[in-house]
Structure formats: structure tokens, C-alpha cells
N, C-alpha and C. Protein backbone atom coordinates (compact mmCIF):
# COMPACT_ATOMS: atom_id res chain seq x y z
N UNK A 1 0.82 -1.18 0.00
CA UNK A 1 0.00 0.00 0.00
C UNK A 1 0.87 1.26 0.00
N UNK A 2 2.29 1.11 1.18
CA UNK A 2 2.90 2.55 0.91
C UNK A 2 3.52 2.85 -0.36
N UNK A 3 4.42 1.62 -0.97
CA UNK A 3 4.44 1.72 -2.42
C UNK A 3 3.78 2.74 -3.40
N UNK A 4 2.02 1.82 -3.46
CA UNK A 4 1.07 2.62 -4.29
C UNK A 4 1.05 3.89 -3.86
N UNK A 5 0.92 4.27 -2.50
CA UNK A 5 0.85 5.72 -2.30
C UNK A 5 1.64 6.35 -3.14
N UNK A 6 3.51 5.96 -2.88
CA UNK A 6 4.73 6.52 -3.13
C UNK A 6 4.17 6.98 -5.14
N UNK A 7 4.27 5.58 -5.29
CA UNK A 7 4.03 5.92 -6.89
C UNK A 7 2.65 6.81 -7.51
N UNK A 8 1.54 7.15 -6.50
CA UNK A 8 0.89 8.02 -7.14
C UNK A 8 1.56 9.26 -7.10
N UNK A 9 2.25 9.53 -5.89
CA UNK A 9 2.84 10.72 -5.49
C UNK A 9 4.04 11.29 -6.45
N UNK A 10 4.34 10.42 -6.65
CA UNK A 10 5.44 10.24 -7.79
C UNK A 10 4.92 10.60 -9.66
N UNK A 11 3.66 9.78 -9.59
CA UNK A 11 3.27 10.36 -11.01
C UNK A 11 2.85 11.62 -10.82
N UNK A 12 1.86 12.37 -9.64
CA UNK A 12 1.87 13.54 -9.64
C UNK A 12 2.46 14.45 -9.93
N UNK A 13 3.93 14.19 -9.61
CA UNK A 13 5.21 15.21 -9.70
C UNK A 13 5.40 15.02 -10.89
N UNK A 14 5.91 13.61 -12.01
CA UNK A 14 6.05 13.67 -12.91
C UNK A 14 5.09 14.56 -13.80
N UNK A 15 3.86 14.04 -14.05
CA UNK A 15 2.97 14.33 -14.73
C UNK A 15 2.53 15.89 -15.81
N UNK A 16 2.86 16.29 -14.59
CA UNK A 16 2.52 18.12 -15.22
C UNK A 16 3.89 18.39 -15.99
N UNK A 17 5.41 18.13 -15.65
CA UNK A 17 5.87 18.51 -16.42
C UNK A 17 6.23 17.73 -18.13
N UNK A 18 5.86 16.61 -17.75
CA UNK A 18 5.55 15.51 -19.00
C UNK A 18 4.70 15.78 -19.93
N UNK A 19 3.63 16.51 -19.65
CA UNK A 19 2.17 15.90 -20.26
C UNK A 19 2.52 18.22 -20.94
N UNK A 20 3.25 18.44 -20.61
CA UNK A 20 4.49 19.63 -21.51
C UNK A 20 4.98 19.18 -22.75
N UNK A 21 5.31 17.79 -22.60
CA UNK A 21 6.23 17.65 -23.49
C UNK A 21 5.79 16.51 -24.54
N UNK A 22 4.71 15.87 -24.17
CA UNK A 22 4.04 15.09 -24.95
C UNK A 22 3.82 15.62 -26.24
N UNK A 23 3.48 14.89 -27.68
CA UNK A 23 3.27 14.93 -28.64
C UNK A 23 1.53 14.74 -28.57
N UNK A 24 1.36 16.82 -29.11
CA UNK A 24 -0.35 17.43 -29.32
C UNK A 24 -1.08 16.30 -29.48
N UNK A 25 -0.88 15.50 -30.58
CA UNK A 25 -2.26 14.41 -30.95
C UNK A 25 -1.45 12.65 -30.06
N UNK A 26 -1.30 13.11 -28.77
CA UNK A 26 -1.04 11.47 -28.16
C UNK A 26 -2.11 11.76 -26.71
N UNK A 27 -2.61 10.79 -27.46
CA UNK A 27 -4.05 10.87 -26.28
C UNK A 27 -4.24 9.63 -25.16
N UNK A 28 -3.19 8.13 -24.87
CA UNK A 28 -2.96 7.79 -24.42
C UNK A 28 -2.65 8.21 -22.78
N UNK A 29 -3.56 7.52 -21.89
CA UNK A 29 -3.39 8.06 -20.19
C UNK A 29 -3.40 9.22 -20.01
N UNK A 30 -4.01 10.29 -20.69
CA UNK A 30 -3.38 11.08 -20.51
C UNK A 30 -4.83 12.22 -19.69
N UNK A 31 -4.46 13.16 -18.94
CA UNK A 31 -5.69 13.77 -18.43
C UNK A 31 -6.57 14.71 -19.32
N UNK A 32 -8.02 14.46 -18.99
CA UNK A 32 -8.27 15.43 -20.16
C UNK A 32 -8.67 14.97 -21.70
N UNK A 33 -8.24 13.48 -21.96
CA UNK A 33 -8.05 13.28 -23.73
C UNK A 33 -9.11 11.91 -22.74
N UNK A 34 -9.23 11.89 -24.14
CA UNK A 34 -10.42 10.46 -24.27
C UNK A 34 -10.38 9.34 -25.50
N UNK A 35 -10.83 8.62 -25.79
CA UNK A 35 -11.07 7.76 -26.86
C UNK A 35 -12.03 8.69 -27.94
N UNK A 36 -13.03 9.16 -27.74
CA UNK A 36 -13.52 10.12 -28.45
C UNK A 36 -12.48 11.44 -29.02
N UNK A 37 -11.75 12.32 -27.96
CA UNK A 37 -10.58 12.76 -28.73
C UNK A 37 -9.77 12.43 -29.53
N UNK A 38 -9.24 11.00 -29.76
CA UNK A 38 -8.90 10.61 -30.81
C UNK A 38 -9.49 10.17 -31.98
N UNK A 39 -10.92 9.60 -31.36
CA UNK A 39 -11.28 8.96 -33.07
C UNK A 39 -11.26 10.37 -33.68
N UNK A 40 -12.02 11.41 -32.92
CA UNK A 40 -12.54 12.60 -33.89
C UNK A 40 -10.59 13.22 -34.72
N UNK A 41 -9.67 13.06 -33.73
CA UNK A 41 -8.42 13.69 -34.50
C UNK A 41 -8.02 12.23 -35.63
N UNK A 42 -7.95 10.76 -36.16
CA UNK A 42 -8.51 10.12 -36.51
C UNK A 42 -9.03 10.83 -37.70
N UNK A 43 -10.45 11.23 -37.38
CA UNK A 43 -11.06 11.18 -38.74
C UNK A 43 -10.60 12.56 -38.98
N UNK A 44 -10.32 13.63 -38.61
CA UNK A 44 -9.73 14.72 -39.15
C UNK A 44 -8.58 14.46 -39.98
N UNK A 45 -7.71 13.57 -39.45
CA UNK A 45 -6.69 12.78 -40.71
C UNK A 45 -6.77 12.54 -41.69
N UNK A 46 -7.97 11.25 -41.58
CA UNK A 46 -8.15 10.79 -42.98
C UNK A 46 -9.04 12.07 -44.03
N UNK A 47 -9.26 12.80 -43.21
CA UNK A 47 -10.26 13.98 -44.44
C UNK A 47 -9.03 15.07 -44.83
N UNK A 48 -7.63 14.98 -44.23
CA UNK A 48 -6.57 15.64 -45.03
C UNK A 48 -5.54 14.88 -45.65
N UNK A 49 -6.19 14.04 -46.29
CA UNK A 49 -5.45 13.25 -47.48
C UNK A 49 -3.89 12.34 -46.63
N UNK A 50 -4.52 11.42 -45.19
CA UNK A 50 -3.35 11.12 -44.69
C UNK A 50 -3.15 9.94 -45.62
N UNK A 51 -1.76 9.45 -45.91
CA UNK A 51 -0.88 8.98 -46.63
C UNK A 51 -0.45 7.51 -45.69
N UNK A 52 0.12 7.40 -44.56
CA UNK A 52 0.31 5.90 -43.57
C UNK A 52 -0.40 6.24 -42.45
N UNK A 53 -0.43 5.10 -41.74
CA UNK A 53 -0.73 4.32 -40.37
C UNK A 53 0.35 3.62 -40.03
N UNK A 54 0.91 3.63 -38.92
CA UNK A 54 1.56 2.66 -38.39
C UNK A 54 0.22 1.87 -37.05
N UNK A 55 0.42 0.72 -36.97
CA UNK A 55 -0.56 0.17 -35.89
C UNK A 55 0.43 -0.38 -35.50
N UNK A 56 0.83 -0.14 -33.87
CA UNK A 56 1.91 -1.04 -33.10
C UNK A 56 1.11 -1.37 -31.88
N UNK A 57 1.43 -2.27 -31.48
CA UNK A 57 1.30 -3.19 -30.41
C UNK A 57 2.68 -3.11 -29.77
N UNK A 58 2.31 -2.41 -28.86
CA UNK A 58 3.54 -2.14 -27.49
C UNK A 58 3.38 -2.58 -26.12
N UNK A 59 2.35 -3.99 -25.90
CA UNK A 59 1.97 -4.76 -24.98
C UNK A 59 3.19 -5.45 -24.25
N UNK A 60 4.39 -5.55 -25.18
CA UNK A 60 5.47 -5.96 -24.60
C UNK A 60 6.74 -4.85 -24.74
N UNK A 61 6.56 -3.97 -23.75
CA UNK A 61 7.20 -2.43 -23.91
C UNK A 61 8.53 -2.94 -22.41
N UNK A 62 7.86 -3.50 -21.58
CA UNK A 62 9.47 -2.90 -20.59
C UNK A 62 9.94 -4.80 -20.29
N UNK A 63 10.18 -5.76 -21.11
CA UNK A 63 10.20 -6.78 -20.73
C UNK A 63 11.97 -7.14 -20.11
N UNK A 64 12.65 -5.81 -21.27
CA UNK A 64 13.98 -5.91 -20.31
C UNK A 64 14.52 -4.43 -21.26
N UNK A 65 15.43 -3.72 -20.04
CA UNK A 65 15.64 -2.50 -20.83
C UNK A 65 17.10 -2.27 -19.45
N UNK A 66 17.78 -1.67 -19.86
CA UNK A 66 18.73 -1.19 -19.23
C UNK A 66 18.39 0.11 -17.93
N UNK A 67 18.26 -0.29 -16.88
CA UNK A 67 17.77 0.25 -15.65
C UNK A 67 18.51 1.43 -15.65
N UNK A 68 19.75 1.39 -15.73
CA UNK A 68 20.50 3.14 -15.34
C UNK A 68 20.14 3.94 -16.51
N UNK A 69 20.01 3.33 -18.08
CA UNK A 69 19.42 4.29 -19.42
C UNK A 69 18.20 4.77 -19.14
N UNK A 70 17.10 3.71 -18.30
CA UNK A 70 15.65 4.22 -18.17
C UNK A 70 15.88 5.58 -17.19
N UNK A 71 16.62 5.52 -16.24
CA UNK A 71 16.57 6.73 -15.12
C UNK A 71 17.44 7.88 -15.56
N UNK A 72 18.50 7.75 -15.98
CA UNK A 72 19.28 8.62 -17.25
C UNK A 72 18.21 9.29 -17.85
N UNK A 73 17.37 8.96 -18.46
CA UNK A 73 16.43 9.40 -19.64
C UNK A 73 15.20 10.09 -18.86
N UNK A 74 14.64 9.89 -17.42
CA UNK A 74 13.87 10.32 -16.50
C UNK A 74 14.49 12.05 -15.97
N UNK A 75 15.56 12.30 -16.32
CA UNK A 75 15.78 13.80 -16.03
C UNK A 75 15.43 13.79 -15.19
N UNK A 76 15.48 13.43 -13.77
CA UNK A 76 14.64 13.91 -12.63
C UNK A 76 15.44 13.85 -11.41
N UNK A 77 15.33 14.02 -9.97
CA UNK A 77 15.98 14.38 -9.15
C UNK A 77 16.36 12.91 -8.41
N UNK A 78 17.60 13.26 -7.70
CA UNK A 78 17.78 12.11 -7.05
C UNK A 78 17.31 11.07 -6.65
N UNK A 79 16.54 11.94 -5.82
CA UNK A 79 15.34 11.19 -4.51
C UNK A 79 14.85 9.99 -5.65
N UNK A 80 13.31 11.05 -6.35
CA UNK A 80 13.10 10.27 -7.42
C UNK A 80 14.21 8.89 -7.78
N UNK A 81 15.30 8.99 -8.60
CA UNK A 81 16.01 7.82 -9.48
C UNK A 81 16.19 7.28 -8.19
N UNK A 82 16.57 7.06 -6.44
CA UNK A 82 16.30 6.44 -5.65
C UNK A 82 15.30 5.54 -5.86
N UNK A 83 14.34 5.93 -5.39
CA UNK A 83 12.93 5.16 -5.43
C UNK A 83 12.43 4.30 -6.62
N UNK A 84 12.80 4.85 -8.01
CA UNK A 84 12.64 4.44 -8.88
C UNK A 84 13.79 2.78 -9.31
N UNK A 85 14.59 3.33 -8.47
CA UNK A 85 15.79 2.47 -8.53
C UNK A 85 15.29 1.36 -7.77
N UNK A 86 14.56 1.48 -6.68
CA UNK A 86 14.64 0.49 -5.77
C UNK A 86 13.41 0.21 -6.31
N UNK A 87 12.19 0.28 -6.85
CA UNK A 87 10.96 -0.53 -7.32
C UNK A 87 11.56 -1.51 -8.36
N UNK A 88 12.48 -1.01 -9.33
CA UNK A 88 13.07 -1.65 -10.60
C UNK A 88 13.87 -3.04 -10.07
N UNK A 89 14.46 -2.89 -8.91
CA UNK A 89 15.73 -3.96 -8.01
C UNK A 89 14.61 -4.73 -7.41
N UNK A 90 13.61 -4.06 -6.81
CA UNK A 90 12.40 -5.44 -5.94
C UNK A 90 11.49 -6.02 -6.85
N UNK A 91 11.47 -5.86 -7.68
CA UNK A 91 10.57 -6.30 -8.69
C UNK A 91 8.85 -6.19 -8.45
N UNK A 92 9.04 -5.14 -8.27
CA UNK A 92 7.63 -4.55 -8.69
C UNK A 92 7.39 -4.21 -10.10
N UNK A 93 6.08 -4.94 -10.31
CA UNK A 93 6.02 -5.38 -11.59
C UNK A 93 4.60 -5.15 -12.70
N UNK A 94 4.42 -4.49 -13.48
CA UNK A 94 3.18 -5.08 -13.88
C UNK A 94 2.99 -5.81 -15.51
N UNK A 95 2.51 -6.80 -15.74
CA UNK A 95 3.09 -7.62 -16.63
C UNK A 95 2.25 -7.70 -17.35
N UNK A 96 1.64 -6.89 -18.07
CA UNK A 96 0.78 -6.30 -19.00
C UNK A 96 2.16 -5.34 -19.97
N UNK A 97 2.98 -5.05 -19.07
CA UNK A 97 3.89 -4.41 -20.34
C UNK A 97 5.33 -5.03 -20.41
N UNK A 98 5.54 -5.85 -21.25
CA UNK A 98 6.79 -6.42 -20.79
C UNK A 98 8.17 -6.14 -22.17
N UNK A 99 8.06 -5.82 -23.32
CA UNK A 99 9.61 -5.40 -24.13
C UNK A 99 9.11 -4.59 -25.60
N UNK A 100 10.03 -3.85 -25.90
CA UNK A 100 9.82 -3.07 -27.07
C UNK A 100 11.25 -3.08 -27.38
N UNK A 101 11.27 -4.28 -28.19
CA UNK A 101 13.25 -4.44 -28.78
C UNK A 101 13.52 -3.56 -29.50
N UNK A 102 15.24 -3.21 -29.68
CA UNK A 102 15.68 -2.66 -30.39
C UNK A 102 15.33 -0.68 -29.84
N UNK A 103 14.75 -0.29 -29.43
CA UNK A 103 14.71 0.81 -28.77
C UNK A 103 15.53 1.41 -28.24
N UNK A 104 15.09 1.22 -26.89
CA UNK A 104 16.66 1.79 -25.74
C UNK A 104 16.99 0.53 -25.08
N UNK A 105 16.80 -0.79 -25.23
CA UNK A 105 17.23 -2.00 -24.57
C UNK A 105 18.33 -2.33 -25.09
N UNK A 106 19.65 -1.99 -24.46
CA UNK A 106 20.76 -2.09 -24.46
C UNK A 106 21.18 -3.71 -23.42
N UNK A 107 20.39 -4.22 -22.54
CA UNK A 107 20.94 -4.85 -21.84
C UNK A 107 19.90 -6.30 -21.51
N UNK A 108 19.90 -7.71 -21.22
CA UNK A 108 18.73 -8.18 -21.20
C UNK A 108 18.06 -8.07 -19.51
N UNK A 109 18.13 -6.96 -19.51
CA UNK A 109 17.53 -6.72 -18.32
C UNK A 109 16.19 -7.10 -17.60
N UNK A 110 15.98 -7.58 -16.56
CA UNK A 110 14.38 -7.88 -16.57
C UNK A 110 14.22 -6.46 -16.20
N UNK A 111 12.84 -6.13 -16.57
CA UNK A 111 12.57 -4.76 -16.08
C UNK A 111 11.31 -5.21 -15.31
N UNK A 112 11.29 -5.06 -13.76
CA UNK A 112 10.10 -4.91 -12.87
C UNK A 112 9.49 -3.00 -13.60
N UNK A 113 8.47 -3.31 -13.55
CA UNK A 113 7.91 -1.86 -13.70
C UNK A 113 7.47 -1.57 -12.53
N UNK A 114 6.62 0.07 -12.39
CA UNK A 114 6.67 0.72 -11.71
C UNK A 114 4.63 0.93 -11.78
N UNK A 115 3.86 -0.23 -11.56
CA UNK A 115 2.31 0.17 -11.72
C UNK A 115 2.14 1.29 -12.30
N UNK A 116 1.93 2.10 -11.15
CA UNK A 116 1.08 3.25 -11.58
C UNK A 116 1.86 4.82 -12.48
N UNK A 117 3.19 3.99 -12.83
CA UNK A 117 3.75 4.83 -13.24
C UNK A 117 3.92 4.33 -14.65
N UNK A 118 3.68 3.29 -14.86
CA UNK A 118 3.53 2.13 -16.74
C UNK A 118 3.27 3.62 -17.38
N UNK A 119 2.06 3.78 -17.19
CA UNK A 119 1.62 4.71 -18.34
C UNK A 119 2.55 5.69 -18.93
N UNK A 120 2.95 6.34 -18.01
CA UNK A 120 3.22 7.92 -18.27
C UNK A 120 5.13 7.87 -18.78
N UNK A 121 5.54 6.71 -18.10
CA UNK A 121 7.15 6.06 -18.55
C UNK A 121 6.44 5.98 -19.78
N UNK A 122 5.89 5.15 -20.36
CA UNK A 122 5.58 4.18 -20.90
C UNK A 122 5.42 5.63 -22.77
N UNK A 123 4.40 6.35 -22.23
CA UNK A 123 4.04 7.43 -23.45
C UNK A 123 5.30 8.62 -23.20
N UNK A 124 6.09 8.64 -22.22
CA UNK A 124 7.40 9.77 -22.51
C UNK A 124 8.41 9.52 -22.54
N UNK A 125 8.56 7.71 -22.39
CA UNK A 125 9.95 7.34 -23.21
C UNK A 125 10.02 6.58 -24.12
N UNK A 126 9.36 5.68 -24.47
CA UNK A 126 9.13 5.05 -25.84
C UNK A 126 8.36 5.44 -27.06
N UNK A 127 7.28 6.22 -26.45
CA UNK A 127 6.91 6.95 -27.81
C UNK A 127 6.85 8.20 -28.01
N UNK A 128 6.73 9.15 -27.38
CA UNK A 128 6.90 10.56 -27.62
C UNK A 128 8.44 10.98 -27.80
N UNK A 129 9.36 9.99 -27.24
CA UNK A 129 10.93 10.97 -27.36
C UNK A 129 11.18 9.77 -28.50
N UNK A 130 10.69 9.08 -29.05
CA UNK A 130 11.18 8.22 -30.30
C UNK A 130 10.17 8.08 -31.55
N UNK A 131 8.77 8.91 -31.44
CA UNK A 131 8.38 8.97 -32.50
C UNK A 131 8.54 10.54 -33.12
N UNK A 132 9.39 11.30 -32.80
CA UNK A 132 9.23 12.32 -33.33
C UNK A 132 10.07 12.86 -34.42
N UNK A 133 10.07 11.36 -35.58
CA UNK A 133 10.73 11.22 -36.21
C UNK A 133 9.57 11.54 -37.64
N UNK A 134 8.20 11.21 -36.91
CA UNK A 134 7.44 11.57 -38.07
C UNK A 134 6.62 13.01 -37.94
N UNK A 135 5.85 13.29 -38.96
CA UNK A 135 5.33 14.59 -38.49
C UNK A 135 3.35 14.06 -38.73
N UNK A 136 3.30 15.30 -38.31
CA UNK A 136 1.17 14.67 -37.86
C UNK A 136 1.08 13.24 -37.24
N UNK A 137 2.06 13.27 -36.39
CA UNK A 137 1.10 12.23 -35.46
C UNK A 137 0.15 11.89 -35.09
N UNK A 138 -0.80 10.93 -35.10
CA UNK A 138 -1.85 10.91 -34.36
C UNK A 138 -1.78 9.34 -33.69
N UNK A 139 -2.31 9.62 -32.49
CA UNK A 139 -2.02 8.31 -31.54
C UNK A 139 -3.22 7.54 -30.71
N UNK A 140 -3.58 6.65 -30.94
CA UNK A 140 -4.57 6.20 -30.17
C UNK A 140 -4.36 5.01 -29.68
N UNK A 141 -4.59 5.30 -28.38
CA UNK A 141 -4.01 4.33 -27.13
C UNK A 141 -5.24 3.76 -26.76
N UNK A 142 -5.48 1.94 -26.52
CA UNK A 142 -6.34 1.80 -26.93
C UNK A 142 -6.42 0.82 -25.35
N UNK A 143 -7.61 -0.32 -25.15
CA UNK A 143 -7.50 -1.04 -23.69
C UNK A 143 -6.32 -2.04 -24.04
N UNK A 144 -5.97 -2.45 -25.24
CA UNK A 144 -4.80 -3.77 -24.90
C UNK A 144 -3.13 -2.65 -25.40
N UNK A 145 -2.62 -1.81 -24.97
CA UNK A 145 -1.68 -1.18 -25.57
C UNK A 145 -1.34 -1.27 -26.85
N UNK A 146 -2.68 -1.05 -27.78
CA UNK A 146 -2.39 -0.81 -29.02
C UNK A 146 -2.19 0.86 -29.59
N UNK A 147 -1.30 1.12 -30.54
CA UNK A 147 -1.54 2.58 -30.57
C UNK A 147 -1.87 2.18 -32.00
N UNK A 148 -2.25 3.56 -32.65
CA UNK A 148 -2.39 3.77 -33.98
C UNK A 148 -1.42 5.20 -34.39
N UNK A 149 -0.36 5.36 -35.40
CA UNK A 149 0.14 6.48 -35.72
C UNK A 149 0.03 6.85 -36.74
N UNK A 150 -0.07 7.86 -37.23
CA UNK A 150 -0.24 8.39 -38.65
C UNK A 150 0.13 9.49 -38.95
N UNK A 151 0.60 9.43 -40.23
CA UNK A 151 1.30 10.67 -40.60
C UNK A 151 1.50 10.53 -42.07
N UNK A 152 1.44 12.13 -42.68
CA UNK A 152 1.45 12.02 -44.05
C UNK A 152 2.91 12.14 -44.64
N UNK A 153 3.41 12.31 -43.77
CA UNK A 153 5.28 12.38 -44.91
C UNK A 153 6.23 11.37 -43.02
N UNK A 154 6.84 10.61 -43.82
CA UNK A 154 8.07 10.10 -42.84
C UNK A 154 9.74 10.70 -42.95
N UNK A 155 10.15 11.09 -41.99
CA UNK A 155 11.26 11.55 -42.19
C UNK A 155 12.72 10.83 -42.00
């Protein structure tokens, strides 16, 4: 239970400055956006002549990833990469998200995740700081971690 506390307390802090830096059309966990916000950005797409879709399945996103790259990449304060450090070492876990190869998995690390923090790791390090390779994103985060991306030119 103090855990869960720790980690809501923890996404709190994260959250506001993240959900800054997120990519406009990623509507995944996020406060505020809905499934309806996306279909409608969705069909605003397809009525400006969008060109691809990517559909990924990222159900297996943290199955092993290099623990000091994930907290490296978290920009955040000590304390934080503490705590974060020590959920990752006890294996706290939630296993609904387990590998996204070739990414930032440098190591075959098991990665315990962090519950209530899946989400928000989950949309500001694997896909918002690595899809912004295309332009008009649009993202829909769906109940089994499916997204949908789209965009009319790839770069």
C-alpha cells in the first residue's frame, strides 16, 4: 500500500511537467483526452489526405531495458532515481507491459515496472521521445496497448 501511495505521489510530480512535453495528438493516459478525442483527431486525418498508419502493439514495452538508461532518460531528481531504482531492483512489476526491442534496450535486463507509473514512462519514453521522427502524429491508445500512428510524410 505505501508503495502505491509513493508511486501516485510520484506520477503527480512527474505528470505536469511531462504531459508539456508530450506529442499534441497522443491521447494515451493522458488527463483530459479520451477515446472520443482521438477517433474525432482520426477522422480529421483521414479527411486531409493522410498517406500511412503505423498500428503497433507495445503490450510488450518494458520486458527488459537497461535500468540506469531508463533513469538517465527520466531527467529527474535524485530522490526520485532512488525510489525508482529500488521498485526496478524489488521487482515490482506489472506484466501487462513487458519489451519493445531494439529501442533503448541495451541490456537483457528484466525490467520490474513501476504500476502506476507504466503509463506515463511508458508514453514519454518510448513513444513521444522516439516517434518524433514523423510529423502529424496521431495516436490512439487503446485497452490492450495498441496505438495507432499516422502521418502524411516520414522523415
Amino acid at each position: 500500500m505505501e508503495d502505491r501511495a509513493k508511486q501516485m505521489l510520484m506520477k503527480f510530480a512527474f505528470e505536469p511537467e511531462w504531459e508539456a512535453r508530450f506529442e499534441i495528438n497522443s491521447y494515451g493516459f493522458r488527463p483530459g483526452y479520451s477515446v472520443a478525442d482521438a477517433k474525432w483527431s482520426v477522422a480529421r486525418q483521414l479527411q486531409g489526405g493522410l498517406k500511412y498508419f503505423l498500428d503497433a502493439d507495445i503490450d510488450k514495452c518494458f520486458d527488459s531495458i537497461d535500468h540506469e538508461y531508463l533513469l538517465n532518460k527520466l531527467e529527474t531528481i535524485s530522490m526520485f532515481n532512488a525510489q525508482i531504482r529500488s521498485w526496478l531492483k524489488a521487482g515490482i512489476s506489472n506484466p501487462r507491459i513487458k519489451s519493445l526491442r531494439g529501442l533503448f534496450i541495451k541490456q537483457n535486463y528484466s525490467c520490474p515496472h513501476c504500476g502506476l507509473l507504466d503509463e506515463i514512462i511508458e508514453l514519454h519514453h518510448v513513444l513521444d521521445n522516439n516517434l518524433n521522427r514523423m510529423e502529424e502524429i496521431c495516436f490512439v491508445h487503446g485497452h490492450c496497448h495498441d496505438e495507432i500512428h499516422s502521418t502524411d510524410k516520414f522523415n
